[in-house]
C-alpha atoms as a PDB file:
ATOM      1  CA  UNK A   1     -24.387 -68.859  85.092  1.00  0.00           C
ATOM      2  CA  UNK A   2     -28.124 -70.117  83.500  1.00  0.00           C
ATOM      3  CA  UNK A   3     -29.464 -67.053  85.778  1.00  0.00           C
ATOM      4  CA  UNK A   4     -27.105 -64.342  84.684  1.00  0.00           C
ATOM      5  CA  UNK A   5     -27.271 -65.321  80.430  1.00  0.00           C
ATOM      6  CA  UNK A   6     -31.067 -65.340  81.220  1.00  0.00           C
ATOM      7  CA  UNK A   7     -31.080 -62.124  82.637  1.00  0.00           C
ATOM      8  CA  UNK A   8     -28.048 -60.549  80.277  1.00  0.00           C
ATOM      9  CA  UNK A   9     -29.369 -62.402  77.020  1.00  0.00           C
ATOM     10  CA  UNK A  10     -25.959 -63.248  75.963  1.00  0.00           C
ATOM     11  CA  UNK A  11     -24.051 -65.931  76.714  1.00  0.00           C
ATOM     12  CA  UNK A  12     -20.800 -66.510  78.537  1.00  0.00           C
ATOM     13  CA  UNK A  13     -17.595 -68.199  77.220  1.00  0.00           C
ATOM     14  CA  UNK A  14     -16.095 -71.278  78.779  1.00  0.00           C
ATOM     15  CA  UNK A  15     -14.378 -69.654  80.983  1.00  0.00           C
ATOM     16  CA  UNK A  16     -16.426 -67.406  82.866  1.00  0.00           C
ATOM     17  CA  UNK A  17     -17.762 -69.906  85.612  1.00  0.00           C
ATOM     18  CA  UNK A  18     -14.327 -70.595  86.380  1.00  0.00           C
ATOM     19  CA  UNK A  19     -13.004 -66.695  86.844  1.00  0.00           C
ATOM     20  CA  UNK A  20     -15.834 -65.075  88.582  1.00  0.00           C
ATOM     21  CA  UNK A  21     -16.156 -68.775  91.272  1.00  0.00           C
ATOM     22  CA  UNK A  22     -12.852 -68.010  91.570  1.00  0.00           C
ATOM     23  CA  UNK A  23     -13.286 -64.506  92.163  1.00  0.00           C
ATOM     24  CA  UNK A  24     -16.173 -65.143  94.541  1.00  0.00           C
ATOM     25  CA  UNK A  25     -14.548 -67.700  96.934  1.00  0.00           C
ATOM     26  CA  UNK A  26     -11.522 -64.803  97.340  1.00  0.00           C
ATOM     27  CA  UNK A  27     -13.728 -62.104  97.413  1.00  0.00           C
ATOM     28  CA  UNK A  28     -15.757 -63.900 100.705  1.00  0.00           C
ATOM     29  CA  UNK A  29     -12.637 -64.856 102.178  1.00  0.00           C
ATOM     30  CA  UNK A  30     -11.622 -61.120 101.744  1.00  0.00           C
ATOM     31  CA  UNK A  31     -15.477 -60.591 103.730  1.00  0.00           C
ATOM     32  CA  UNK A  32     -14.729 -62.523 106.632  1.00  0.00           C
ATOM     33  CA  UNK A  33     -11.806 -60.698 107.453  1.00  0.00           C
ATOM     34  CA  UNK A  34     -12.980 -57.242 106.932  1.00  0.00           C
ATOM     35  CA  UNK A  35     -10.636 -56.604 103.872  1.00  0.00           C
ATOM     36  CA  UNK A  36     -13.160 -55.487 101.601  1.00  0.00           C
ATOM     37  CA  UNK A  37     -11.208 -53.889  98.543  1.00  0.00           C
ATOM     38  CA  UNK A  38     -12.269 -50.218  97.202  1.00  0.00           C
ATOM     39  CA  UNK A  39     -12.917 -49.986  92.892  1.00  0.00           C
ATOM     40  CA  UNK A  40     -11.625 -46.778  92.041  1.00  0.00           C
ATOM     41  CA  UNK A  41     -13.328 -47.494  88.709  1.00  0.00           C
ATOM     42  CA  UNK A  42     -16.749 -48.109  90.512  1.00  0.00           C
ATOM     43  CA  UNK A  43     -18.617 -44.794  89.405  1.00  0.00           C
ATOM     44  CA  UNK A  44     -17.777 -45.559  85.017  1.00  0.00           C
ATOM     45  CA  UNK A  45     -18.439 -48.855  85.411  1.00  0.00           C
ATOM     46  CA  UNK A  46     -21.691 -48.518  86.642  1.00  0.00           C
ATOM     47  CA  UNK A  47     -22.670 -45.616  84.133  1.00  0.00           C
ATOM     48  CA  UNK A  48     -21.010 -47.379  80.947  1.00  0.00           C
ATOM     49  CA  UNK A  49     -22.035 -51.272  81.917  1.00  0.00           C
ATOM     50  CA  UNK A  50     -25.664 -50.758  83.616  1.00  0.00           C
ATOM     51  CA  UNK A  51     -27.261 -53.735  82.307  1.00  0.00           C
ATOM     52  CA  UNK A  52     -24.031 -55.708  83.944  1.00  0.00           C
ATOM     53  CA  UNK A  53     -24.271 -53.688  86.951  1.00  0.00           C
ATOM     54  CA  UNK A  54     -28.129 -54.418  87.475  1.00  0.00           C
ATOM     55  CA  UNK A  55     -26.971 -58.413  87.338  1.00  0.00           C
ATOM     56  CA  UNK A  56     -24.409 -58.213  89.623  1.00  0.00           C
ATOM     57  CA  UNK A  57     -26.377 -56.722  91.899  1.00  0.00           C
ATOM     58  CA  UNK A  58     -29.082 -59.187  91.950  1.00  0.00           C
ATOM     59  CA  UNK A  59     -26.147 -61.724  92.414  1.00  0.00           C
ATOM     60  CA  UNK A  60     -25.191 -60.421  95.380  1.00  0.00           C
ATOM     61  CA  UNK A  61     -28.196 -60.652  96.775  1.00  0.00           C
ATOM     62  CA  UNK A  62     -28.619 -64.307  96.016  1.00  0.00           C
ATOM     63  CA  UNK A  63     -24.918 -64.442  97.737  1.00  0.00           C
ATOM     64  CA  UNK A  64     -26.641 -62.832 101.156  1.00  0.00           C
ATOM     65  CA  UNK A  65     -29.690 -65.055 100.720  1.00  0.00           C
ATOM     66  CA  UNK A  66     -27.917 -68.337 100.509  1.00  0.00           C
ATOM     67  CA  UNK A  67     -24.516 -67.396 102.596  1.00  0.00           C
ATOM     68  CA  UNK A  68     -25.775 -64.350 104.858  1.00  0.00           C
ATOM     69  CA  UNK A  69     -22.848 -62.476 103.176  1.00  0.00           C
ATOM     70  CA  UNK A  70     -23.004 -58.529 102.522  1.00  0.00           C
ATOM     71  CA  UNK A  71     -20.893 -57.192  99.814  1.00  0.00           C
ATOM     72  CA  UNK A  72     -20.908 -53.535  99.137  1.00  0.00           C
ATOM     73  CA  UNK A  73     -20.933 -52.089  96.203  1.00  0.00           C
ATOM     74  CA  UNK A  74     -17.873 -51.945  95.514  1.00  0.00           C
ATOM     75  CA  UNK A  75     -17.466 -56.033  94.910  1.00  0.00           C
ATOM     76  CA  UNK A  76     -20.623 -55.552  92.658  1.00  0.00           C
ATOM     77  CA  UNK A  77     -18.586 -53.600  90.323  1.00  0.00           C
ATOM     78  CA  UNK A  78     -16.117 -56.420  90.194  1.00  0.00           C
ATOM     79  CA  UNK A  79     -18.162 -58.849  89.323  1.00  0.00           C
ATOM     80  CA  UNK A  80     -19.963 -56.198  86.953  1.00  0.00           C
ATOM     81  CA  UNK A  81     -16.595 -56.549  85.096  1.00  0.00           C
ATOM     82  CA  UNK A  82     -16.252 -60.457  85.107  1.00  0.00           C
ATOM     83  CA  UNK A  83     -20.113 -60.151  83.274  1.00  0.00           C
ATOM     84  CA  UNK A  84     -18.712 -58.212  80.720  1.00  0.00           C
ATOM     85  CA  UNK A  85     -15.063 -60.052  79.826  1.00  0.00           C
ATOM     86  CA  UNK A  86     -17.455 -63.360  80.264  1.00  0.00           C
ATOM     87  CA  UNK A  87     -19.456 -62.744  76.993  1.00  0.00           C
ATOM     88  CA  UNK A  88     -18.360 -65.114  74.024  1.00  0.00           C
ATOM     89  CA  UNK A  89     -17.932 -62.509  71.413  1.00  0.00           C
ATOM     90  CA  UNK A  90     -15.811 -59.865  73.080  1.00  0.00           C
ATOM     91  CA  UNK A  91     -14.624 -57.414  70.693  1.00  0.00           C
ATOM     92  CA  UNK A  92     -10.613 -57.536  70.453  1.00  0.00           C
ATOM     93  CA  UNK A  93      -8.182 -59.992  72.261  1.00  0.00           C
ATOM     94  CA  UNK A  94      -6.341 -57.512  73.411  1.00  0.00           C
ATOM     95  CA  UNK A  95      -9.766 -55.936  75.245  1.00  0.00           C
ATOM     96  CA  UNK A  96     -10.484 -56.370  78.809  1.00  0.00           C
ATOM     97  CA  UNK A  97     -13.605 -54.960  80.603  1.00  0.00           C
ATOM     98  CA  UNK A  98     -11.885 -52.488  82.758  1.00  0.00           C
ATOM     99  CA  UNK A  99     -10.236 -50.704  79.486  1.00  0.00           C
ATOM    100  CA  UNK A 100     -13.131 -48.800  79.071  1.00  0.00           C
ATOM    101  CA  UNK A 101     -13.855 -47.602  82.808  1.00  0.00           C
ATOM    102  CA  UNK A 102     -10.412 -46.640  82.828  1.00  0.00           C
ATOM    103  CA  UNK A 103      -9.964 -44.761  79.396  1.00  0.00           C
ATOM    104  CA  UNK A 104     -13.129 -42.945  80.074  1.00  0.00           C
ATOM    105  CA  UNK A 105     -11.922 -41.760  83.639  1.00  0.00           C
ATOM    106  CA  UNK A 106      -8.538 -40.796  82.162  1.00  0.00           C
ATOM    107  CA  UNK A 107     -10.471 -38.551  79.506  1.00  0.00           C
ATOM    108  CA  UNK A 108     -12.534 -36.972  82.088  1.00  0.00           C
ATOM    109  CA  UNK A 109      -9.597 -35.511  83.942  1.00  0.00           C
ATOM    110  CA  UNK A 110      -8.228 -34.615  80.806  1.00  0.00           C
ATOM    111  CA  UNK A 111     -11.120 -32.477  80.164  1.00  0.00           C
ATOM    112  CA  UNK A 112     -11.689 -31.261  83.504  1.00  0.00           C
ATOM    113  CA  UNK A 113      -8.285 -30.179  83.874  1.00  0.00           C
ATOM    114  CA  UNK A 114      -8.024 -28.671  80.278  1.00  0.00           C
ATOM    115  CA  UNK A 115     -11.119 -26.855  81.177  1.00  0.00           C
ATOM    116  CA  UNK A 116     -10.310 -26.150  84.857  1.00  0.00           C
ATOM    117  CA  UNK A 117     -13.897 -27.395  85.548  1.00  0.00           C
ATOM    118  CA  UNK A 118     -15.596 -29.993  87.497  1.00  0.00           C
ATOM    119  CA  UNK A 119     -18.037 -32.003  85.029  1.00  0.00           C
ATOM    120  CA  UNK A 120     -21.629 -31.801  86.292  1.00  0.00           C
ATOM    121  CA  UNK A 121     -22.509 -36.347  86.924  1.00  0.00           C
ATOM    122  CA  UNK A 122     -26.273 -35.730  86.938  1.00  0.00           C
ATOM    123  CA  UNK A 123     -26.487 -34.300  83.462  1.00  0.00           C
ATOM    124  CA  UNK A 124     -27.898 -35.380  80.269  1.00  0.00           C
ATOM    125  CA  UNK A 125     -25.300 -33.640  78.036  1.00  0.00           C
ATOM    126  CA  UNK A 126     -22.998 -35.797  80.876  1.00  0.00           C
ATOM    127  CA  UNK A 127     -24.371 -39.369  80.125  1.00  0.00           C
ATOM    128  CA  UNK A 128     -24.749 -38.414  76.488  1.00  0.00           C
ATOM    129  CA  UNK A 129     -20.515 -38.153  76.694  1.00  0.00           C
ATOM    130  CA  UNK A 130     -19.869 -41.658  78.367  1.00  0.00           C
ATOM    131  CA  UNK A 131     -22.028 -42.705  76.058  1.00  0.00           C
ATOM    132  CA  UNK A 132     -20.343 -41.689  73.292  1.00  0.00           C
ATOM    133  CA  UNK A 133     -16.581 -42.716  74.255  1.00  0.00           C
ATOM    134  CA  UNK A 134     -17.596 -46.026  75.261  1.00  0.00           C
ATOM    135  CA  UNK A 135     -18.961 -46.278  71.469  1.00  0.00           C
ATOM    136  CA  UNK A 136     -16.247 -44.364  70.539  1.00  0.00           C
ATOM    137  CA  UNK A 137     -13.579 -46.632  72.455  1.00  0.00           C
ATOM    138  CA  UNK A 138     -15.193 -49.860  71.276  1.00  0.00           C
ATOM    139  CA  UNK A 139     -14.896 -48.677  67.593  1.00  0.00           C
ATOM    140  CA  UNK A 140     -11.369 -47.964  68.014  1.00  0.00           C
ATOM    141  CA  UNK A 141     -10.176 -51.338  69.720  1.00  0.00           C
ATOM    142  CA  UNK A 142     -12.601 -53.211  66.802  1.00  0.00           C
ATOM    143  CA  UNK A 143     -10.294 -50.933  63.795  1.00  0.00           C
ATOM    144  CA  UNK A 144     -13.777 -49.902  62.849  1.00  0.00           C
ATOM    145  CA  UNK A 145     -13.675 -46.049  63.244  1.00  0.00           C
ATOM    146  CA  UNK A 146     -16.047 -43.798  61.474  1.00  0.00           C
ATOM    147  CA  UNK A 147     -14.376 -42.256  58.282  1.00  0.00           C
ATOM    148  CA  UNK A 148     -16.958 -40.854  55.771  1.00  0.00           C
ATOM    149  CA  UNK A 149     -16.726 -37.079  56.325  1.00  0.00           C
ATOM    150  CA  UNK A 150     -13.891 -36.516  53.765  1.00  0.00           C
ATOM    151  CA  UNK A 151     -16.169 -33.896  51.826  1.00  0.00           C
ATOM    152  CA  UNK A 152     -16.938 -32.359  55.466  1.00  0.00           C
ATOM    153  CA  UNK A 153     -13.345 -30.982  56.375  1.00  0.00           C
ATOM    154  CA  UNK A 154     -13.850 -27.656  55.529  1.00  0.00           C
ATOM    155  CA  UNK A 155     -16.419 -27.391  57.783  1.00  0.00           C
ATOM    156  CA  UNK A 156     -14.686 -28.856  60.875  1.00  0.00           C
ATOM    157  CA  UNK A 157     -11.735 -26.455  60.167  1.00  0.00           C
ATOM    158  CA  UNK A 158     -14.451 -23.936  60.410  1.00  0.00           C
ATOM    159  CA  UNK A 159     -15.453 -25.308  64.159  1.00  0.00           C
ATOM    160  CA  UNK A 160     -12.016 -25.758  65.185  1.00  0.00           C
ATOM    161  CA  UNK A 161     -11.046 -21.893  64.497  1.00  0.00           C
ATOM    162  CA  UNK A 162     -14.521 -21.067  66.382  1.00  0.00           C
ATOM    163  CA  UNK A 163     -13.572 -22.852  69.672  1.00  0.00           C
ATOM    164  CA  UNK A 164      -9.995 -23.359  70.072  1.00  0.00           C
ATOM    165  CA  UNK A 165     -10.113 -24.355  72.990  1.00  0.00           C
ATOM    166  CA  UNK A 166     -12.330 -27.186  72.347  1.00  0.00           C
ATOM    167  CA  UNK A 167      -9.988 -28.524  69.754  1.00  0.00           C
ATOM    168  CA  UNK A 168      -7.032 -28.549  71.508  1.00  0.00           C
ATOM    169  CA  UNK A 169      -8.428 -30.472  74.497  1.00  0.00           C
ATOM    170  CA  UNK A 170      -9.713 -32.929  71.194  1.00  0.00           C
ATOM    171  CA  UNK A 171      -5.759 -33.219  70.742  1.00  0.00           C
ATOM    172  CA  UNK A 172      -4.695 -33.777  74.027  1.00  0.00           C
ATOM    173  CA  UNK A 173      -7.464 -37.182  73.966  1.00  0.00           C
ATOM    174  CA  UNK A 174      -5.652 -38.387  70.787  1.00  0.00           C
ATOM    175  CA  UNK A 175      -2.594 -37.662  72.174  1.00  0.00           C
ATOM    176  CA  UNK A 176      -3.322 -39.643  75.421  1.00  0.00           C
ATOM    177  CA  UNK A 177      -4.549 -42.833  73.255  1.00  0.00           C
ATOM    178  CA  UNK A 178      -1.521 -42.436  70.661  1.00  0.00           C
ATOM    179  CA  UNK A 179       0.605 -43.027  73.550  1.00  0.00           C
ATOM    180  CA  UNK A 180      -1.770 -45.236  75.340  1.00  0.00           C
ATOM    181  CA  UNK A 181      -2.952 -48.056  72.363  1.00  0.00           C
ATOM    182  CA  UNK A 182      -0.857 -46.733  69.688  1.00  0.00           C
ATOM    183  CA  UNK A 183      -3.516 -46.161  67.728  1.00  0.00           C
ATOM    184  CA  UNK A 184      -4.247 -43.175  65.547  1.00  0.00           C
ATOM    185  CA  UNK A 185      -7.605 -41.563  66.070  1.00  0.00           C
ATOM    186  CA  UNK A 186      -9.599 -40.593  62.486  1.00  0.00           C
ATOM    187  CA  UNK A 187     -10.552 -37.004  61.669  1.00  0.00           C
ATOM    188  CA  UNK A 188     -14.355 -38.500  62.020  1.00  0.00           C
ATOM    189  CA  UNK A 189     -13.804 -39.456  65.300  1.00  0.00           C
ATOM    190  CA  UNK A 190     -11.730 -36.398  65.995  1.00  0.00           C
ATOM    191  CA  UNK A 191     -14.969 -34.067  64.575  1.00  0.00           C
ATOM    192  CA  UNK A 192     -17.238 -36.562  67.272  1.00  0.00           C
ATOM    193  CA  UNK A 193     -15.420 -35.998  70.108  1.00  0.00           C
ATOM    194  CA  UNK A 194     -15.713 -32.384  69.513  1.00  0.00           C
ATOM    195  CA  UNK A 195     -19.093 -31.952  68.995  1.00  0.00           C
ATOM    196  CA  UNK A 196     -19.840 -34.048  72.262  1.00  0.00           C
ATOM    197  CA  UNK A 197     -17.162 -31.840  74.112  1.00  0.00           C
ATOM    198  CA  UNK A 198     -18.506 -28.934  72.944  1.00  0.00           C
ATOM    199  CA  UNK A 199     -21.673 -29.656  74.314  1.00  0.00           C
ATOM    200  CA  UNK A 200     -20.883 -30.480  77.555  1.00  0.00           C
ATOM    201  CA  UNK A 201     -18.582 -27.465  78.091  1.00  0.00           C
ATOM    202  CA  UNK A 202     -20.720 -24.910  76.637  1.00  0.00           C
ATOM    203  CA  UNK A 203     -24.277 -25.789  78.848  1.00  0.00           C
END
């Protein structure tokens, strides 16, 4: 615990020690039997919670040091996520680390399928994105969405009639976390999320 706040610079609520032992002791039974489980959230977790992911894997390694156990990477991922719902001051109650890895991956099929594209993963304009919905998710779970661009809706409505497309994939995301969090997505955040779409769709 010492090892991982050292190396995170944050520290971990009470009951962190508890979860991830807990975790670990199932997770090396799991080892010796060959069931290692697959994280079908492994790819955003690593791109949205890389400081996390760097930790975990320097805690597995201690694990294979001290216990001659090999976990893949996979189990680093998990215990990427028991890093981040550890910290003491984790935004909402009602926020657990895997909501953003999995609202992130949702809103990537929604854009590749509204597109009918495949996003390109080794691109700035593609890290840029993540970026900005796990910024964009946090605000929304903490109520503390950007809304200062009243004087500016003229010239949204001006970007939405110049890529239509863009906009209405911007609708389908709102949609999705209407009916997901029932919460209602500012025309700030709205404008945000096209800009960043836009970029990443029109390389």
């Amino acid at each position: 615990m010492a090892f991982a706040e050292h190396d995170l610079g944050y520290k971990f609520n009470e009951y962190f020690l508890l979860s991830l032992s807990d975790h670990l002791y199932h997770a090396i039974l799991r080892n010796n039997l060959g069931e290692n489980i697959n994280n079908p959230l492994r790819n955003e977790i690593k791109k949205i919670y890389p400081k996390e992911y760097l930790t975990s894997k320097k805690i597995v390694n201690l694990i294979f040091e001290e216990k001659n156990i090999i976990f893949d990477d996979d189990e680093a991922t998990f215990i990427t996520l028991h890093l981040v719902n550890g910290q003491k001051n984790l935004l909402s109650s009602k926020f657990e680390a895997q909501t953003i890895p999995r609202m992130v991956k949702d809103i990537l099929k929604i854009v590749e399928f509204h597109f009918s594209v495949e996003l390109n993963k080794n691109n700035v304009y593609y890290d840029r994105f993540l970026s900005h919905l796990k910024t964009f998710i946090e605000r929304i779970f903490n109520d503390k969405q950007y809304n200062e661009r009243e004087n500016d809706s003229i010239f949204f409505d001006d970007l939405k009639q110049k890529d239509v497309q863009c906009y209405e994939c911007v609708k389908k995301i709102v949609s999705y976390i209407k009916n997901k969090q029932n919460i209602n997505i500012s025309e700030d955040e709205k404008f945000y999320l096209f800009v960043y779409l836009y970029r990443i769709t029109n390389q």
